[in-house]
N, C-alpha and C. Protein backbone atom coordinates (compact mmCIF):
# COMPACT_ATOMS: atom_id res chain seq x y z
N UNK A 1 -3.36 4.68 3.56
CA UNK A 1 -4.29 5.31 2.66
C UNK A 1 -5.54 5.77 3.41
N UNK A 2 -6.40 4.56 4.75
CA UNK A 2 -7.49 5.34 5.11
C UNK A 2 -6.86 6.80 5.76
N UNK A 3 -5.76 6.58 6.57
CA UNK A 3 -4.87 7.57 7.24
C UNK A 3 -5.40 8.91 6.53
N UNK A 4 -4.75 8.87 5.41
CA UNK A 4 -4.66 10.01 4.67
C UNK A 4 -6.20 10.52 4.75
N UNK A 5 -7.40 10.04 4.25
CA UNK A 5 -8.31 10.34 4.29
C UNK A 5 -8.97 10.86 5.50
N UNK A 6 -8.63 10.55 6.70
CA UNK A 6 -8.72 11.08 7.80
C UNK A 6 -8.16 12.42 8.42
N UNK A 7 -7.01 12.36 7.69
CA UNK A 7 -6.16 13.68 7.54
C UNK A 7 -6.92 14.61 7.18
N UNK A 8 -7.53 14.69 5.97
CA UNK A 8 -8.17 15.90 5.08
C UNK A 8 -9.21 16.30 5.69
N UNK A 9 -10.27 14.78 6.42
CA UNK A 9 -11.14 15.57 7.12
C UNK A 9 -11.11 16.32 8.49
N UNK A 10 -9.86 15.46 9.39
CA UNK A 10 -9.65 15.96 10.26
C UNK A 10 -9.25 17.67 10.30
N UNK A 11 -9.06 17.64 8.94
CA UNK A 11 -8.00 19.57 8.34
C UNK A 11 -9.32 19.79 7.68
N UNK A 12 -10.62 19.76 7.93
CA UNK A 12 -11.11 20.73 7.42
C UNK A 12 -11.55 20.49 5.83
N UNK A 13 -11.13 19.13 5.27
CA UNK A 13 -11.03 18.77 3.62
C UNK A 13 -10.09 19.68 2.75
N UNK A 14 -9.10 19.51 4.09
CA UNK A 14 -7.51 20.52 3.36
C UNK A 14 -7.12 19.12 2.29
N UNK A 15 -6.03 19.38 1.11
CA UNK A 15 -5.80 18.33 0.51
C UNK A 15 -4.45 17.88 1.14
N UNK A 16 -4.95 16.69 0.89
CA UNK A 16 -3.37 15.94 1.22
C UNK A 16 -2.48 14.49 0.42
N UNK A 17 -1.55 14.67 0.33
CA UNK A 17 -0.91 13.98 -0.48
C UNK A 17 -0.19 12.83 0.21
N UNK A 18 -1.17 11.54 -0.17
CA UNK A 18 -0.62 10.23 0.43
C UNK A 18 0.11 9.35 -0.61
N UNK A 19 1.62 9.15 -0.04
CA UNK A 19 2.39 8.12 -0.38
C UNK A 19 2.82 7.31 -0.15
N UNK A 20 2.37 5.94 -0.92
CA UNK A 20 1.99 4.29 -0.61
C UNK A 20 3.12 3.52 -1.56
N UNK A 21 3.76 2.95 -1.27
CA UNK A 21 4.28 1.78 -1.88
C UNK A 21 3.13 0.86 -2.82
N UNK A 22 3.02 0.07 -3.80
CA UNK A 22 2.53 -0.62 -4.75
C UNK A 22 1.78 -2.19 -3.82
N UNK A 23 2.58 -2.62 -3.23
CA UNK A 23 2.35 -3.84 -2.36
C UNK A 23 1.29 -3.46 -1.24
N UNK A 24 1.69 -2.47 -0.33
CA UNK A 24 0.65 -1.73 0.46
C UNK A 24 -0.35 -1.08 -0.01
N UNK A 25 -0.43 -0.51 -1.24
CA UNK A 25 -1.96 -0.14 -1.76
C UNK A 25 -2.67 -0.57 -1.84
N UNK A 26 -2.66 -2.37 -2.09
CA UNK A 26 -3.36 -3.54 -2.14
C UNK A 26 -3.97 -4.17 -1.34
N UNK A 27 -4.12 -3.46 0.29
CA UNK A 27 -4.02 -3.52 1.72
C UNK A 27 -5.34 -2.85 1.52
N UNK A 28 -5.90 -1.59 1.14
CA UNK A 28 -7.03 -0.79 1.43
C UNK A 28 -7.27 0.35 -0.06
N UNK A 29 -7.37 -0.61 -0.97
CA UNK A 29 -8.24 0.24 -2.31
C UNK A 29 -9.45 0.49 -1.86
N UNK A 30 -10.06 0.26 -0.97
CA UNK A 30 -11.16 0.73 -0.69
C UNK A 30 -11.41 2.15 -0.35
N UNK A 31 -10.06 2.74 0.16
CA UNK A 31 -9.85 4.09 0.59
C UNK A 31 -9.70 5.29 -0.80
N UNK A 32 -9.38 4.58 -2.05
CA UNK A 32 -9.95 5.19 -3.49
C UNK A 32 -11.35 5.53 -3.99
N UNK A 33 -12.16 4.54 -3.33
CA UNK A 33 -13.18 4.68 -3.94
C UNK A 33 -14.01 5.90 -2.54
N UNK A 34 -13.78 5.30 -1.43
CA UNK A 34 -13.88 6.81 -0.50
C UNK A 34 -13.55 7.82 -0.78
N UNK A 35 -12.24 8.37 -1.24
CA UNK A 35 -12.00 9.40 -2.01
C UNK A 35 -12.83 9.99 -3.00
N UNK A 36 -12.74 9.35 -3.87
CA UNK A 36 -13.73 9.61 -4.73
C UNK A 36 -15.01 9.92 -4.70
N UNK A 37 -15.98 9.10 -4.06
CA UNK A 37 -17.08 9.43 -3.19
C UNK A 37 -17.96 10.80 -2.67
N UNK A 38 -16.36 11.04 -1.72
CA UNK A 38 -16.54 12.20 -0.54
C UNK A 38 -16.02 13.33 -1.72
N UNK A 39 -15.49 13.08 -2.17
CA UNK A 39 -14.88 14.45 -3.17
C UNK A 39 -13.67 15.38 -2.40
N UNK A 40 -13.04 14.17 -1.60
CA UNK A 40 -12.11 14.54 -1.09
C UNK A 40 -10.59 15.07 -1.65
N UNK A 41 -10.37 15.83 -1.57
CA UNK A 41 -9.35 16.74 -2.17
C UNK A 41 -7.17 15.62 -1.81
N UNK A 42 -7.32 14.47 -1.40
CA UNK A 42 -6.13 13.22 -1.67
C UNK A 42 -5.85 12.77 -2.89
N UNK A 43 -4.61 13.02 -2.85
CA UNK A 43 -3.55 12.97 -4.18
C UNK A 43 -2.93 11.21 -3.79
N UNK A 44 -3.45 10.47 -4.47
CA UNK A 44 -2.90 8.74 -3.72
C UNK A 44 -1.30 9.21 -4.81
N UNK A 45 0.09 8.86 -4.27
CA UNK A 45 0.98 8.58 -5.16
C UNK A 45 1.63 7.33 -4.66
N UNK A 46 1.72 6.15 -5.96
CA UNK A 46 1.68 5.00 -5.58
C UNK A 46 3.36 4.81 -6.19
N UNK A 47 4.24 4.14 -5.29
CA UNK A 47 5.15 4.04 -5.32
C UNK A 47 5.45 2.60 -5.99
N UNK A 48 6.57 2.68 -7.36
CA UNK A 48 6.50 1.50 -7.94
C UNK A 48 7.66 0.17 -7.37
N UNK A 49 7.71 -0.27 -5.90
CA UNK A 49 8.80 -1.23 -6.38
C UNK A 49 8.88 -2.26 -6.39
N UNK A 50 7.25 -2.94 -6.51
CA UNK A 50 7.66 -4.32 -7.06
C UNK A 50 7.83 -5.26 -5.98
N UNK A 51 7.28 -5.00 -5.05
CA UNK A 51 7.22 -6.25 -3.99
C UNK A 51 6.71 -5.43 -2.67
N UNK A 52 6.52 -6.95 -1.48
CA UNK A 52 5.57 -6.61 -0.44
C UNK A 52 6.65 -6.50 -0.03
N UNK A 53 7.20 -5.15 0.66
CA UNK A 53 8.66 -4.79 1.35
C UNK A 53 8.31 -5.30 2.65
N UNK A 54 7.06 -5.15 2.98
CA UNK A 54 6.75 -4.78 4.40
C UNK A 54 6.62 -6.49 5.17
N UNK A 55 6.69 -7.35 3.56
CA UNK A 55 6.42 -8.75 4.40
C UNK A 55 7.64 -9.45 4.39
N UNK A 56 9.00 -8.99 3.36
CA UNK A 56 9.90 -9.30 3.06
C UNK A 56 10.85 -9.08 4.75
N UNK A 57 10.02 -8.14 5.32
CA UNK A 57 10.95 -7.76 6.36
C UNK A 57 10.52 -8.49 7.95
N UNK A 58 9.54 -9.30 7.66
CA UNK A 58 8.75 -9.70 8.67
C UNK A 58 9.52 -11.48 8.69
N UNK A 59 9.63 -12.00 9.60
CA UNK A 59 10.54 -13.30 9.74
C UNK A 59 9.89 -13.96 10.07
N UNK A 60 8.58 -13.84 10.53
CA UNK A 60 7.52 -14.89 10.20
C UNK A 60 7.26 -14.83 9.23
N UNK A 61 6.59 -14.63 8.38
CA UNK A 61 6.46 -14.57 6.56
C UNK A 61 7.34 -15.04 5.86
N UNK A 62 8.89 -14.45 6.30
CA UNK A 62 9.66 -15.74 5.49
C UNK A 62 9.93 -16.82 5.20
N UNK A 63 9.63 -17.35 7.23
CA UNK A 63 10.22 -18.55 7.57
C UNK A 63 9.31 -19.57 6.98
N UNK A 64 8.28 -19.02 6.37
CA UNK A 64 6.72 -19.37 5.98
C UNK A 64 7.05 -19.54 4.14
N UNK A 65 7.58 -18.62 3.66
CA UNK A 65 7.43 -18.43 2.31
C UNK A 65 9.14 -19.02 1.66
N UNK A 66 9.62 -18.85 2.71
CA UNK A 66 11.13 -19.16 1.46
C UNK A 66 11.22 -20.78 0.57
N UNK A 67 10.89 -21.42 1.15
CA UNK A 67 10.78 -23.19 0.82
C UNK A 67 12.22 -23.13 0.97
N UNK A 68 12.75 -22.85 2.04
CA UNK A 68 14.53 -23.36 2.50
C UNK A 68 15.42 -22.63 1.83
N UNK A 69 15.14 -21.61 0.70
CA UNK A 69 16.34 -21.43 -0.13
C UNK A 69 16.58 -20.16 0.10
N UNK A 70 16.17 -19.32 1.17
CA UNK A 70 15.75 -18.07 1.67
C UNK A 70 15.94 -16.90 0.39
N UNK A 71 15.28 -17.35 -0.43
CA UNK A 71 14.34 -16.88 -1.42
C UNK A 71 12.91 -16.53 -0.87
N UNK A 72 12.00 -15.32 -0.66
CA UNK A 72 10.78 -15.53 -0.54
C UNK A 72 10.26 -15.70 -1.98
N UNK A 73 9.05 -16.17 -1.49
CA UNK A 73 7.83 -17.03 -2.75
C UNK A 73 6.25 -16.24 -2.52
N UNK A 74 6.24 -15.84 -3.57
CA UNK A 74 4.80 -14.66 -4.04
C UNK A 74 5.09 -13.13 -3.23
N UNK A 75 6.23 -12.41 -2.61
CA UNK A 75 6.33 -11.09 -2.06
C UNK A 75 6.93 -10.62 -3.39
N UNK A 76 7.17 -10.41 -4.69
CA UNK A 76 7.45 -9.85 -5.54
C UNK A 76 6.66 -9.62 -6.33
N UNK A 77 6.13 -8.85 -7.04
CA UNK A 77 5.40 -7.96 -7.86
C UNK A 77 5.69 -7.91 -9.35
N UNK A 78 6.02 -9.26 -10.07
CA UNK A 78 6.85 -8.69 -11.56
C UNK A 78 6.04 -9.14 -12.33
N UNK A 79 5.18 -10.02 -12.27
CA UNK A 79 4.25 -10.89 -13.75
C UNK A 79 2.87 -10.07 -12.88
N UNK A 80 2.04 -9.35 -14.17
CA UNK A 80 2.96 -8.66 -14.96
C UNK A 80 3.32 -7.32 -14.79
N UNK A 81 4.86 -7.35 -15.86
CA UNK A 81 5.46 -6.21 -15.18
C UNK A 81 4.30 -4.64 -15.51
């Protein structure tokens, strides 16, 4: 998300359209309210699926979160839906 914002200015405050997964947006909302701010011309489209993909895939985080049943514990996104 800051990415994106860097984009537009780096182009001049061309617009640009950043797309984030739901779990990773939660990483840098701060880059919304920059948007907003600057009057920067970024389209955020937030992708719905419901879990931290990005930690689900990381094997430290699991080996950390499953409690043995290699189930992870808090990387899902459903309460509430």
């Amino acid at each position: 998300m800051p990415a994106s914002l860097g984009v537009s200015l780096g182009a001049g405050r061309a617009p640009v359209l950043c797309i984030v997964g739901d779990g990773s947006a939660m990483y840098a909302p701060q880059a919304l309210w920059t948007a907003a701010h600057e009057h920067l011309p970024v389209v955020f489209a937030v992708v719905n699926n419901r879990e931290y993909d990005i930690l689900k895939k990381s094997e430290a985080v699991l080996d950390r979160t499953t409690g043995g049943n290699g189930h992870a514990v808090g990387l899902d996104l459903v309460d509430p839906a």
